[in-house]
Protein backbone atom coordinates (compact mmCIF):
# COMPACT_ATOMS: atom_id res chain seq x y z
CA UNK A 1 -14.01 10.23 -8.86
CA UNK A 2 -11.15 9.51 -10.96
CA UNK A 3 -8.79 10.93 -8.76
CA UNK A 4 -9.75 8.53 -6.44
CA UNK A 5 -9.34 5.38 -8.63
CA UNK A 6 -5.42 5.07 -8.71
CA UNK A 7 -5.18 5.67 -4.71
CA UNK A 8 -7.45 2.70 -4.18
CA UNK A 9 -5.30 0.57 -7.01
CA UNK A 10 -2.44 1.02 -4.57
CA UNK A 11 -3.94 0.28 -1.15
CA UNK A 12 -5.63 -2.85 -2.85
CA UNK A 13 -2.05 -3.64 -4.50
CA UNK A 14 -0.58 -3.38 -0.31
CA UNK A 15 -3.27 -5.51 1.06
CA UNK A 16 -1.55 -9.03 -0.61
CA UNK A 17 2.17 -7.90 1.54
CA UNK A 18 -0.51 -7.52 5.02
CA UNK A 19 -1.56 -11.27 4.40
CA UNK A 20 2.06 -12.26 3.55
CA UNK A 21 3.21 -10.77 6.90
CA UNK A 22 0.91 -12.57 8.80
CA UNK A 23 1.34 -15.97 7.30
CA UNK A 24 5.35 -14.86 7.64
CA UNK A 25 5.35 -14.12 11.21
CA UNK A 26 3.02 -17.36 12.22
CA UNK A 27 6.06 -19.28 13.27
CA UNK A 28 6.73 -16.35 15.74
CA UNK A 29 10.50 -17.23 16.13
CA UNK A 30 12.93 -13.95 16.05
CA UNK A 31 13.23 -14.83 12.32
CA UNK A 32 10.02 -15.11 11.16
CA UNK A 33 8.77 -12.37 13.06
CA UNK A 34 11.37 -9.98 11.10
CA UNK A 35 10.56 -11.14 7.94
CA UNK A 36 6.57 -10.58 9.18
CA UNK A 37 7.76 -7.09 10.10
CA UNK A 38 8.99 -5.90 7.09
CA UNK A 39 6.32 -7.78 5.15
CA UNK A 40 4.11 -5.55 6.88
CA UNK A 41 6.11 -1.95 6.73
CA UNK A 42 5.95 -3.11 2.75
CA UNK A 43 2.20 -3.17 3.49
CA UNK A 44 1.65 0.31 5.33
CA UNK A 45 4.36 2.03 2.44
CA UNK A 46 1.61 1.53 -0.07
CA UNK A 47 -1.60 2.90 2.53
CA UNK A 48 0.57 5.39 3.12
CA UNK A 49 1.56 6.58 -0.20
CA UNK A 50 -2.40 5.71 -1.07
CA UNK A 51 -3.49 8.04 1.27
CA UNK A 52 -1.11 10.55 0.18
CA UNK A 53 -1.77 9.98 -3.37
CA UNK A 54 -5.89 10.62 -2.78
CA UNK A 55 -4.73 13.99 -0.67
CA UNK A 56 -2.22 15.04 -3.46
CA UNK A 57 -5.63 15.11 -5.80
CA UNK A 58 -5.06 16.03 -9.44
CA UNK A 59 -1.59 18.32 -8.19
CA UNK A 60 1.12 16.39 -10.65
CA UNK A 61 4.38 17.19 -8.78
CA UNK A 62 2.92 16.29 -5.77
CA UNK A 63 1.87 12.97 -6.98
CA UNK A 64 4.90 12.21 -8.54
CA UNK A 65 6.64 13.21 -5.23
CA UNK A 66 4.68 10.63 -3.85
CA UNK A 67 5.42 7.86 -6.15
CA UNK A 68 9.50 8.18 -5.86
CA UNK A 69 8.72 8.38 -2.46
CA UNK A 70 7.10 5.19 -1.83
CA UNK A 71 9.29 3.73 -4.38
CA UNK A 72 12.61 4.47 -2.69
CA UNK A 73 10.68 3.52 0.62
CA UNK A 74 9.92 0.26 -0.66
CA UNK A 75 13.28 -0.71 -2.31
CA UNK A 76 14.57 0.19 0.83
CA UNK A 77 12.30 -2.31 2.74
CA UNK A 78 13.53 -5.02 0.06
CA UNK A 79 17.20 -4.65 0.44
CA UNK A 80 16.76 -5.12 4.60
CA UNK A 81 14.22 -8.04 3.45
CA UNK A 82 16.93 -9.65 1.32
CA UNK A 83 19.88 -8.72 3.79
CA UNK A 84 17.80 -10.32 6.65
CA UNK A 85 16.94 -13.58 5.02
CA UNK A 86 20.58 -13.49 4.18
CA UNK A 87 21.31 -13.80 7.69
CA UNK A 88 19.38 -16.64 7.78
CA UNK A 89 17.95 -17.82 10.71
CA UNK A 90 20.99 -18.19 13.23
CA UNK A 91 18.70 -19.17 16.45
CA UNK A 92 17.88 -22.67 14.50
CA UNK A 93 21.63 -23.07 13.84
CA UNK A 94 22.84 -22.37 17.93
CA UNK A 95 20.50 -25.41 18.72
């Protein structure tokens, strides 16, 4: 039971970034539907790694391989997030 306690922390902590993507990508112009998309890669990073956090089971290295994993996945999803907002969105400028 309590290996299963900090898997389900994590998907519950991933389930905020699902409704984020989907109130993101309601616009459904080009821009808001990238910023939806990586809202929601954010979202299935964390059911992932929960998921492989519950199968790793009380085997330490392999739960700590899963937590740099899904943090370097997730900082990774950031910097495109803050790159593409960067960007801004250039259809709304061409009009």
């Amino acid at each position: 039971m309590n290996d299963a306690i900090a898997p389900l922390v994590l998907a519950i902590t991933g389930l905020p970034a699902l409704f984020v993507a989907a109130w993101a990508g309601r616009r459904g112009g080009a821009h808001a539907r990238g910023t939806g998309l990586r809202w929601a890669l954010i979202a299935l990073c964390s059911f992932i790694a929960a998921i492989a956090l519950y199968l790793a089971g009380s085997n330490r290295s392999a739960a700590m391989a899963v937590g740099i994993g899904f943090a370097v996945a997730v900082n990774v999803l950031v910097v495109s997030m803050v790159l593409h907002l960067r960007r801004g969105d250039t259809g709304a400028m061409r009009k």
